[in-house]
N, C-alpha and C. Protein backbone atom coordinates (compact mmCIF):
# COMPACT_ATOMS: atom_id res chain seq x y z
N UNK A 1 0.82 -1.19 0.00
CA UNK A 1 0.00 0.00 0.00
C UNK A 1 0.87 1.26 0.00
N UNK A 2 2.45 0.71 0.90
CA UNK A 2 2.91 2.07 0.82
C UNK A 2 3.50 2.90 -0.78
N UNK A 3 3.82 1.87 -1.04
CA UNK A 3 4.45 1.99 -2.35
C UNK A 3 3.66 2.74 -3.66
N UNK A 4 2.15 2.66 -3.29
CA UNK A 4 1.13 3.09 -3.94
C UNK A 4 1.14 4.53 -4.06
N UNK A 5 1.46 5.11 -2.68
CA UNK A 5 0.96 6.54 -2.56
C UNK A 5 1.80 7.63 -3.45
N UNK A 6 3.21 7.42 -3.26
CA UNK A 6 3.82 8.41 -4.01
C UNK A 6 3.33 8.04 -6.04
N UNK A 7 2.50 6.81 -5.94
CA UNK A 7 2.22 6.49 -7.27
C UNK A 7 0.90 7.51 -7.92
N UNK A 8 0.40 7.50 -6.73
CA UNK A 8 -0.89 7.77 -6.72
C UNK A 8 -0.72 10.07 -6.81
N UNK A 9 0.26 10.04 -5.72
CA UNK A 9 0.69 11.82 -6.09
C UNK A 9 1.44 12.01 -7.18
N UNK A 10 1.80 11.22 -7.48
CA UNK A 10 3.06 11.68 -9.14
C UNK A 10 2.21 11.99 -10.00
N UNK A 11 1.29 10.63 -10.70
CA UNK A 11 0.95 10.47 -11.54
C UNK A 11 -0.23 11.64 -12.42
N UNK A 12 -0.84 12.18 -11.28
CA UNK A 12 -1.60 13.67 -11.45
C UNK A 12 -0.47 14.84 -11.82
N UNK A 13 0.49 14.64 -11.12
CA UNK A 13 1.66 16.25 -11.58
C UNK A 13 2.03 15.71 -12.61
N UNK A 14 2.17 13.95 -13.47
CA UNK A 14 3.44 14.21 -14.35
C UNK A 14 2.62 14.46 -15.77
N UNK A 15 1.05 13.82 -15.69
CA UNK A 15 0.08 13.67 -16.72
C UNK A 15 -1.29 14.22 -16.27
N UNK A 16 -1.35 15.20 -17.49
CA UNK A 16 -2.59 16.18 -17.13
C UNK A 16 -3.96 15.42 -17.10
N UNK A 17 -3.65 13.92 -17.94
CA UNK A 17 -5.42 13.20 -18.64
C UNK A 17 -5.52 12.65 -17.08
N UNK A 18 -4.91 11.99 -16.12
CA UNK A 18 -4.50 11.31 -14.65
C UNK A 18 -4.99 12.32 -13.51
N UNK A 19 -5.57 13.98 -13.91
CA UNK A 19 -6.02 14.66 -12.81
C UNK A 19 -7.48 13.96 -12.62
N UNK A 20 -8.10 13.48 -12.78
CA UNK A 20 -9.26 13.10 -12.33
C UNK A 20 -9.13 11.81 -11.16
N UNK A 21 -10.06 12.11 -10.32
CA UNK A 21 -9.94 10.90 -9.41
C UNK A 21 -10.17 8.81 -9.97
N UNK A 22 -11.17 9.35 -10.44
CA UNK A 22 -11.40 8.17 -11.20
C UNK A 22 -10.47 7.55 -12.19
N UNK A 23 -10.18 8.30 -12.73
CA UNK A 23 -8.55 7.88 -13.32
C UNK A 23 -7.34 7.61 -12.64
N UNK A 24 -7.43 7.89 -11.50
CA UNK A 24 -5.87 7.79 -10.52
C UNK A 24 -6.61 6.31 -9.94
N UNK A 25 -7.84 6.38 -9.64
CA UNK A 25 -8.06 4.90 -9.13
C UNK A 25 -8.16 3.76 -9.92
N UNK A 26 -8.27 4.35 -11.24
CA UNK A 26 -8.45 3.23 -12.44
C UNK A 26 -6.93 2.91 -12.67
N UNK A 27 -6.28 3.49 -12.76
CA UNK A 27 -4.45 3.39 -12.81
C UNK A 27 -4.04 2.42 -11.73
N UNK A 28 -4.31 2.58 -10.53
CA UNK A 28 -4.08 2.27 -9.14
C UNK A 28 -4.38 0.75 -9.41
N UNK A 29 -5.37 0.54 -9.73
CA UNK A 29 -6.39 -0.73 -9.56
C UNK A 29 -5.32 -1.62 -10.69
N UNK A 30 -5.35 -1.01 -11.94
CA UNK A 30 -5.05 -1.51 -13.24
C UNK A 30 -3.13 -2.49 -12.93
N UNK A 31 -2.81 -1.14 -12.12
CA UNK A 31 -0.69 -1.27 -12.19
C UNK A 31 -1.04 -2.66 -10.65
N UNK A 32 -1.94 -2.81 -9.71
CA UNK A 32 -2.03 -3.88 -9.26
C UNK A 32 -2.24 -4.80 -9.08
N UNK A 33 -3.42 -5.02 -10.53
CA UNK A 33 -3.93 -6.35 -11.00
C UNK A 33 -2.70 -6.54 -12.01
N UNK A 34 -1.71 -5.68 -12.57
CA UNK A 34 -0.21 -6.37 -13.58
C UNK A 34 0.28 -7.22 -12.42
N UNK A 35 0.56 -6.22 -11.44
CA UNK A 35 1.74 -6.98 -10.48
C UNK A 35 1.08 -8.35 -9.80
N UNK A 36 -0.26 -8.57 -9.59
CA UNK A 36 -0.81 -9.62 -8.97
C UNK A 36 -0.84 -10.77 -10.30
N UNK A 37 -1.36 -10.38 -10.98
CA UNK A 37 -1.19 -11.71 -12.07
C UNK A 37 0.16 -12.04 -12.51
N UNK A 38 1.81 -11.07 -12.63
CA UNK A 38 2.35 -11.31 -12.90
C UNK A 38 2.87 -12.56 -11.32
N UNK A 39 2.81 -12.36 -10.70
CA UNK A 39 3.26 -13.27 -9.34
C UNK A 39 2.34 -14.83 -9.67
N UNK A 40 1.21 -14.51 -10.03
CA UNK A 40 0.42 -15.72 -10.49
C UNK A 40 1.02 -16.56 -11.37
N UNK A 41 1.34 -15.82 -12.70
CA UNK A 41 2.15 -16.26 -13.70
C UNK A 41 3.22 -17.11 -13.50
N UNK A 42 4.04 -16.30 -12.75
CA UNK A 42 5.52 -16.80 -12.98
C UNK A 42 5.54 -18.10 -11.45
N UNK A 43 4.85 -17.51 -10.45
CA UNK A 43 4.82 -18.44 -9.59
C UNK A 43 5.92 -17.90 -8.34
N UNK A 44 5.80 -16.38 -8.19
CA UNK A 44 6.68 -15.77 -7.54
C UNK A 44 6.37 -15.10 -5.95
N UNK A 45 4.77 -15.21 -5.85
CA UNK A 45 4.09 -14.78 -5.13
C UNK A 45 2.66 -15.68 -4.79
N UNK A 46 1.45 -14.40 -4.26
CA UNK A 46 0.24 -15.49 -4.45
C UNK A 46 -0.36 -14.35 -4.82
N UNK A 47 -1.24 -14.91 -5.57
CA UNK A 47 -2.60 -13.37 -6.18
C UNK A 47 -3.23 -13.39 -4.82
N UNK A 48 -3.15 -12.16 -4.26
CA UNK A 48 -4.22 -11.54 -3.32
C UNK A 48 -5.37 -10.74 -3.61
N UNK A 49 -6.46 -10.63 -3.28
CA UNK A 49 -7.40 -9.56 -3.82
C UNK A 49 -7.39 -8.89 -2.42
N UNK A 50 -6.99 -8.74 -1.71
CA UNK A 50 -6.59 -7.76 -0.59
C UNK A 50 -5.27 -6.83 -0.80
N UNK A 51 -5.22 -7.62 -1.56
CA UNK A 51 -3.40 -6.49 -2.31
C UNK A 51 -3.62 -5.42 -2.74
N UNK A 52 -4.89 -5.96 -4.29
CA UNK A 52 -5.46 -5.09 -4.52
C UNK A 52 -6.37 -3.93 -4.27
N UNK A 53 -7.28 -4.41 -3.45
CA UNK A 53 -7.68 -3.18 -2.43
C UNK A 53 -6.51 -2.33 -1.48
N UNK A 54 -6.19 -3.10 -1.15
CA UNK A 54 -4.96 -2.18 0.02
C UNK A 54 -4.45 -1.84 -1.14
N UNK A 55 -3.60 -1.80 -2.41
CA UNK A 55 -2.72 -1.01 -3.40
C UNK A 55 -3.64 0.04 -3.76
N UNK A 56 -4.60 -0.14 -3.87
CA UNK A 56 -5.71 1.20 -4.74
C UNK A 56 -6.07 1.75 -3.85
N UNK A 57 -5.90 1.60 -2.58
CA UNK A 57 -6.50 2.67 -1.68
C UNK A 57 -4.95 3.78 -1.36
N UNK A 58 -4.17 3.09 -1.30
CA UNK A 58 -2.76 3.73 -1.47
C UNK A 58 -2.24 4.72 -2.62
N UNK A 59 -3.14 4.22 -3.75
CA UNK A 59 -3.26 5.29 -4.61
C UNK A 59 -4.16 6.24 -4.48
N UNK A 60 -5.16 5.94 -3.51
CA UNK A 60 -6.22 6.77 -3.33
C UNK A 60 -5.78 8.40 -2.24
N UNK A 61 -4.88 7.60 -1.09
CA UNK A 61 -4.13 8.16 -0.24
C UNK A 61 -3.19 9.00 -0.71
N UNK A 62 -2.25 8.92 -1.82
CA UNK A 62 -1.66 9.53 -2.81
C UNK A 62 -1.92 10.71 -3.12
N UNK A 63 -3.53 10.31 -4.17
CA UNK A 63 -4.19 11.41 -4.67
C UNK A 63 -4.42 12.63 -3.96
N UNK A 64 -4.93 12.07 -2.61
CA UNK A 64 -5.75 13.46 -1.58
C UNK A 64 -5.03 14.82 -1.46
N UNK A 65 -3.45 14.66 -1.39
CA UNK A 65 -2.83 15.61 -0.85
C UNK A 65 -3.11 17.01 -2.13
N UNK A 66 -2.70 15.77 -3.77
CA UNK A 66 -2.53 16.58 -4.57
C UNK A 66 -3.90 16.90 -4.81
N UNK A 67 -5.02 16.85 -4.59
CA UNK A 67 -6.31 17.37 -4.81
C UNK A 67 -6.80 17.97 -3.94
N UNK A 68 -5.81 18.28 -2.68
CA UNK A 68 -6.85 19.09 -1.51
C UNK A 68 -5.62 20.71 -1.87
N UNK A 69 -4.27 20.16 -2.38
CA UNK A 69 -3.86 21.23 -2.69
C UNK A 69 -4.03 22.33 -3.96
N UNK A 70 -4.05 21.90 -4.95
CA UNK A 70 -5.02 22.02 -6.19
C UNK A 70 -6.10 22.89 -5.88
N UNK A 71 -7.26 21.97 -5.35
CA UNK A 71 -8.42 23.08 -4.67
C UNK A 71 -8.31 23.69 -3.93
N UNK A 72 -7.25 24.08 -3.31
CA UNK A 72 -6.88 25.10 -2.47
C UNK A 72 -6.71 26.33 -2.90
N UNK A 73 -5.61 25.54 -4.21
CA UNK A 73 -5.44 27.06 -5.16
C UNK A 73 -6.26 27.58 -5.94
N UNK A 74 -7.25 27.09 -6.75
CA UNK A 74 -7.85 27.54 -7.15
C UNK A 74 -8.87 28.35 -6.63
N UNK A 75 -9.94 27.71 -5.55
CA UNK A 75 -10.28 28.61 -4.48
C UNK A 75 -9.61 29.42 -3.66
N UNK A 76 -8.31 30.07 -3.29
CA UNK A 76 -7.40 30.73 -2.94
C UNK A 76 -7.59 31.91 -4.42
N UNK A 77 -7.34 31.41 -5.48
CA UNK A 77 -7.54 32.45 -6.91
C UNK A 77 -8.16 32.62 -7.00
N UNK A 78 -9.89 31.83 -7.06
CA UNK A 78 -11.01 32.48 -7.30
C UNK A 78 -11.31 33.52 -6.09
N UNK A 79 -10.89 33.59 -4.96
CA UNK A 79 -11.60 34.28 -4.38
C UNK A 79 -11.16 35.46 -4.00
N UNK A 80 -9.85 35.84 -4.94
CA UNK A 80 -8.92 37.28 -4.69
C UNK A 80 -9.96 38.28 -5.56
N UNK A 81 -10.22 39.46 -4.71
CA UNK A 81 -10.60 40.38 -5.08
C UNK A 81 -9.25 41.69 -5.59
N UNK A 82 -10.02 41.94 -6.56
CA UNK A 82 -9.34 43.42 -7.19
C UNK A 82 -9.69 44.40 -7.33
């Protein structure tokens, strides 16, 4: 899960289509069902579906900072008077 979060704050600063929430969780979900089937595959791990929840919520945890800061600024800009 930890590994998720800085996945989950990058991926909004490095790609503009990734600012939406639903997209950071669709990413989140997507990069943890690779890594769970690849462990399936090769026989390196075990597929968890608790991985996956705990990884996408880590992306979820990620996201917050960069979306509570974001709306900060913008409401911070919208609300300067001149």
């Amino acid at each position: 899960m930890i590994a998720f979060v800085p996945f989950g704050m990058t991926l909004p600063l490095l790609l503009k289509r990734f600012r939406s929430f639903k997209k950071v969780v669709l990413a989140s979900l997507c990069l943890s069902l690779t890594f769970e089937l690849t462990q399936l595959l090769f026989n390196f791990g075990s597929f968890d579906v608790d991985d996956l929840t705990l990884n996408t919520f880590g992306g979820i945890l990620g996201y917050t900072p960069f979306h509570t800061l974001t709306s900060y600024k913008y409401h911070k800009k919208k609300s300067k008077v001149y």
